[in-house]
C-alpha atoms as a PDB file:
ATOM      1  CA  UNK A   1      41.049  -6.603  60.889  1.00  0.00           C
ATOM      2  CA  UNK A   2      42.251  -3.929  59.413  1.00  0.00           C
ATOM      3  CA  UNK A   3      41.208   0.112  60.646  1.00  0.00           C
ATOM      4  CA  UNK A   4      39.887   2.548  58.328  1.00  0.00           C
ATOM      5  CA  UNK A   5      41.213   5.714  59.159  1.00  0.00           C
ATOM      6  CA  UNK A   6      41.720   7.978  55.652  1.00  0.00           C
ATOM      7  CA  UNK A   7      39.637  10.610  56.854  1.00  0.00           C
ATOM      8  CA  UNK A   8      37.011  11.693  59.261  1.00  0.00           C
ATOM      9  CA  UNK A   9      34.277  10.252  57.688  1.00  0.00           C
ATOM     10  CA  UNK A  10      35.153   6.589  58.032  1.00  0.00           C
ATOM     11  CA  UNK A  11      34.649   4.436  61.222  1.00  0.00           C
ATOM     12  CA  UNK A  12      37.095   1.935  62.242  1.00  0.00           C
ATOM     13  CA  UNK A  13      36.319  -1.521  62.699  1.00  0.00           C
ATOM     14  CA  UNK A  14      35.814  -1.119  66.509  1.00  0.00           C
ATOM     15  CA  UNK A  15      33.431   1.655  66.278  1.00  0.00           C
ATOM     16  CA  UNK A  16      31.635  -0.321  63.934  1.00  0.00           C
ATOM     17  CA  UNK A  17      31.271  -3.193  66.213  1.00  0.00           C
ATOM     18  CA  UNK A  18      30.316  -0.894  69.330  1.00  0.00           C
ATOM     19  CA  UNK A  19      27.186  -0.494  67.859  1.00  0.00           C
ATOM     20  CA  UNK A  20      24.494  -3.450  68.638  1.00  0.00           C
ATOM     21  CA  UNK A  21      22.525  -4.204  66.282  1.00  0.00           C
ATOM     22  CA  UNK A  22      20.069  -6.334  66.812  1.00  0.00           C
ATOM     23  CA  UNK A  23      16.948  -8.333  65.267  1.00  0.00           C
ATOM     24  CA  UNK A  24      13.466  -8.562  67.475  1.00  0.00           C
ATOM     25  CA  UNK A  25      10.104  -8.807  66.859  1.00  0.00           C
ATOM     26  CA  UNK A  26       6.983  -6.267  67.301  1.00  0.00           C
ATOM     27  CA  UNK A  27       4.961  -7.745  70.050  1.00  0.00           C
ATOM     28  CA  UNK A  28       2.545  -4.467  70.561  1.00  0.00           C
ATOM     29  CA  UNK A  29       2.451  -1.306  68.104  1.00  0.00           C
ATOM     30  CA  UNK A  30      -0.412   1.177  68.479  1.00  0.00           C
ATOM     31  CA  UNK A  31      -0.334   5.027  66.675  1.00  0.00           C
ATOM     32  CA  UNK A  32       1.711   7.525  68.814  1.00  0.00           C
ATOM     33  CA  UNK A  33      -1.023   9.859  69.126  1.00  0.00           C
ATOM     34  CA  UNK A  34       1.156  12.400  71.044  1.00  0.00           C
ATOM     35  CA  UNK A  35       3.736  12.996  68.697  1.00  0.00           C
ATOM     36  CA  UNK A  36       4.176  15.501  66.334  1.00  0.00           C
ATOM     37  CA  UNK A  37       5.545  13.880  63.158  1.00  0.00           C
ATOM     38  CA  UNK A  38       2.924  10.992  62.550  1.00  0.00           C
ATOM     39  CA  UNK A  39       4.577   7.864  64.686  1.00  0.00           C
ATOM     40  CA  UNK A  40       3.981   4.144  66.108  1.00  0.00           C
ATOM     41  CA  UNK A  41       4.562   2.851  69.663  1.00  0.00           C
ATOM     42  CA  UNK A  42       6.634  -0.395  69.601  1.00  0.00           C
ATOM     43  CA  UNK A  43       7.011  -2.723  72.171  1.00  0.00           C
ATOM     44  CA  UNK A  44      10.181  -5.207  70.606  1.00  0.00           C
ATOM     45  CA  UNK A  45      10.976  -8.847  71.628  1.00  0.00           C
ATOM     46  CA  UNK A  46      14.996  -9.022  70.995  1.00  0.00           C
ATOM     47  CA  UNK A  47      15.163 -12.292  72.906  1.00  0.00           C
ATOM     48  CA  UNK A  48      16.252 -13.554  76.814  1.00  0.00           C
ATOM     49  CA  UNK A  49      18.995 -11.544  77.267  1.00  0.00           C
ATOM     50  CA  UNK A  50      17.667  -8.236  75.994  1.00  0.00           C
ATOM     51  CA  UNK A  51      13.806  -8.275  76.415  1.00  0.00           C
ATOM     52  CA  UNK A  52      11.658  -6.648  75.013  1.00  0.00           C
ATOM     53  CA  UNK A  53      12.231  -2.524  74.298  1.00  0.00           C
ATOM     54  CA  UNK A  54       9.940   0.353  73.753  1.00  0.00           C
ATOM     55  CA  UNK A  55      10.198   2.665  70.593  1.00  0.00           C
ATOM     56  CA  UNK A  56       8.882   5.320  68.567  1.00  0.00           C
ATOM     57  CA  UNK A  57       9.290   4.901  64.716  1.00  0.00           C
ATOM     58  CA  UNK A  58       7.717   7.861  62.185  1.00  0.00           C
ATOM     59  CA  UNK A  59       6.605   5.030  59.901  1.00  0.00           C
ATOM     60  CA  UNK A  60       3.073   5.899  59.875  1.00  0.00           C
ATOM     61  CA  UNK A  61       2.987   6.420  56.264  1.00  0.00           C
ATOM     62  CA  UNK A  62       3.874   2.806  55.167  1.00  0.00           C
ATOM     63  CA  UNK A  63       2.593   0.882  58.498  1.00  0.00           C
ATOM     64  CA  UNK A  64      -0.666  -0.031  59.487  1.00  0.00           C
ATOM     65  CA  UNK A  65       0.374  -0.788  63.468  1.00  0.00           C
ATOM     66  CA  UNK A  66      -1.756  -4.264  63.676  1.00  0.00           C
ATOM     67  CA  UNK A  67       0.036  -5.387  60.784  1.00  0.00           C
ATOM     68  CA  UNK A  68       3.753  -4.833  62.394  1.00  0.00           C
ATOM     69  CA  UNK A  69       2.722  -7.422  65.378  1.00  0.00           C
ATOM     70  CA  UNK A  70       4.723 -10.162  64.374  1.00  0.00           C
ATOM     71  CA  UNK A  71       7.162  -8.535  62.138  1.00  0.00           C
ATOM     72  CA  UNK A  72      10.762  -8.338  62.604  1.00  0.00           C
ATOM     73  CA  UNK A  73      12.879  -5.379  62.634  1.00  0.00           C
ATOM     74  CA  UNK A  74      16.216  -4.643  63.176  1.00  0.00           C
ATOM     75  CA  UNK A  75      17.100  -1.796  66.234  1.00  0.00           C
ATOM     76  CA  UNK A  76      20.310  -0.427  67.936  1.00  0.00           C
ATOM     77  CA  UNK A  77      20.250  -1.454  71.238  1.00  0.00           C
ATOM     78  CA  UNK A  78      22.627   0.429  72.718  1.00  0.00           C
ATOM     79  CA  UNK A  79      22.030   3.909  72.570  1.00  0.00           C
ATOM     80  CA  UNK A  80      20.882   5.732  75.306  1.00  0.00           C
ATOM     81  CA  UNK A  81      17.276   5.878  76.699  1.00  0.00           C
ATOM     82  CA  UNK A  82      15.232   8.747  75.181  1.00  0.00           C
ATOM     83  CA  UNK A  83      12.275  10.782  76.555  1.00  0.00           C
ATOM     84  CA  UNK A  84       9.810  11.212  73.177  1.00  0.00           C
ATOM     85  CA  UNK A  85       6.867  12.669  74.462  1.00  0.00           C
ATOM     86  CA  UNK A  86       5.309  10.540  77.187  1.00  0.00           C
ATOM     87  CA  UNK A  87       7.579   7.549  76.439  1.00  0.00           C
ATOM     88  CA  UNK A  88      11.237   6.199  77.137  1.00  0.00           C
ATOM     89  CA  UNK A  89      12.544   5.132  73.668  1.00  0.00           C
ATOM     90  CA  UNK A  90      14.624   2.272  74.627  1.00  0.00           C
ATOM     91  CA  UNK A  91      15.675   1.235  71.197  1.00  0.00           C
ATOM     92  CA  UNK A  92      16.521   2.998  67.495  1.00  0.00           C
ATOM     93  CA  UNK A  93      14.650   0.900  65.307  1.00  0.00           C
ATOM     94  CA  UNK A  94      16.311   1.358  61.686  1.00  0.00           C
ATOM     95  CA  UNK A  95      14.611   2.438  57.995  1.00  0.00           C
ATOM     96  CA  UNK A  96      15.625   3.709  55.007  1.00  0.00           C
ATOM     97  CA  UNK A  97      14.720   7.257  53.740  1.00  0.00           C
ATOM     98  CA  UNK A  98      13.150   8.051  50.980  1.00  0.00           C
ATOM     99  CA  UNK A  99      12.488  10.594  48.382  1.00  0.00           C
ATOM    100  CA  UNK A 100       9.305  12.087  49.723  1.00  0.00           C
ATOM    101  CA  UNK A 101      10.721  11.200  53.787  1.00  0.00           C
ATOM    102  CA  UNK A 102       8.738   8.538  54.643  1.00  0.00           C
ATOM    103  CA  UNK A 103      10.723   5.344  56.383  1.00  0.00           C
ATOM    104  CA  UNK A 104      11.091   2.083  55.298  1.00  0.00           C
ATOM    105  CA  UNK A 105      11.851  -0.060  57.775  1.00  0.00           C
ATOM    106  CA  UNK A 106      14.972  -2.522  57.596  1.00  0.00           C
ATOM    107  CA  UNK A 107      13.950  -6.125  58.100  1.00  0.00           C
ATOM    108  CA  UNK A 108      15.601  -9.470  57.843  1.00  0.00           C
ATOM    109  CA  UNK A 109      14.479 -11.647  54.360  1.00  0.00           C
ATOM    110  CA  UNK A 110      14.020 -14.744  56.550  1.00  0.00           C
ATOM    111  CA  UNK A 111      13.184 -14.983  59.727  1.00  0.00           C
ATOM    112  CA  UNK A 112      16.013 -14.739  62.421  1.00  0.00           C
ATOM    113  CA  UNK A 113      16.169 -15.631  65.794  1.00  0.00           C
ATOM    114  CA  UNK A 114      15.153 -12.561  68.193  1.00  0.00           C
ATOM    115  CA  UNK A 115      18.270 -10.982  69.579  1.00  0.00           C
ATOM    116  CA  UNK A 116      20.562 -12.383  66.842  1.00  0.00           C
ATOM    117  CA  UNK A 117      23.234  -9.787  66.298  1.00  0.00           C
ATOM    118  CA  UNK A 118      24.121  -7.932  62.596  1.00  0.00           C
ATOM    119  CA  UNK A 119      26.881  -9.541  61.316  1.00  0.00           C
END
């Protein structure tokens, strides 16, 4: 493979592959009461090797939380644990911005196996 490397703002092919990107489904979601920006609690299935990860999302404006359980999302898994509030965020689950700054939350078309890794 080749490396991109014309300026600063490109990765190269092995950054790009150190991040792990990874499909799982929303077993639990509730509103994260505590936070400040309006939020859900996730608890994510990504599978028997990873298990299943806590995180925070600010997708309150376009999710109703009983209606994520069984939905798959796709989350970085390898980032380091963060402290939001009064829970470890184990996982960055990923969205799209838009216009107005609500999130829209990247998903697979069909559904994948949990854990399955972006290609």
């Amino acid at each position: 493979m080749t490396e991109l490397t014309s300026d600063e703002n490109n990765l190269t092919w092995a950054e790009f592959e150190r991040i792990d990107l990874r499909v799982g489904t929303v077993v639990a979601a509730e509103i994260f009461k505590e936070a400040i920006k309006p939020a859900i609690k996730m608890s994510i299935d990504f599978g028997g090797d990873i298990g299943i990860k806590k995180s925070s999302a600010q997708i309150a404006d376009h999710y109703d939380p009983d209606l994520l359980i069984g939905k798959q999302v796709a989350a970085v898994v390898n980032f380091p644990k963060k402290q939001i509030g009064p829970i470890m965020s184990e996982c960055l689950v990923t969205g799209f911005t838009q216009d107005d700054g609500s999130i829209i939350l990247a998903v697979p078309d069909k559904q994948a196996i949990n854990g399955s890794r972006l290609a």
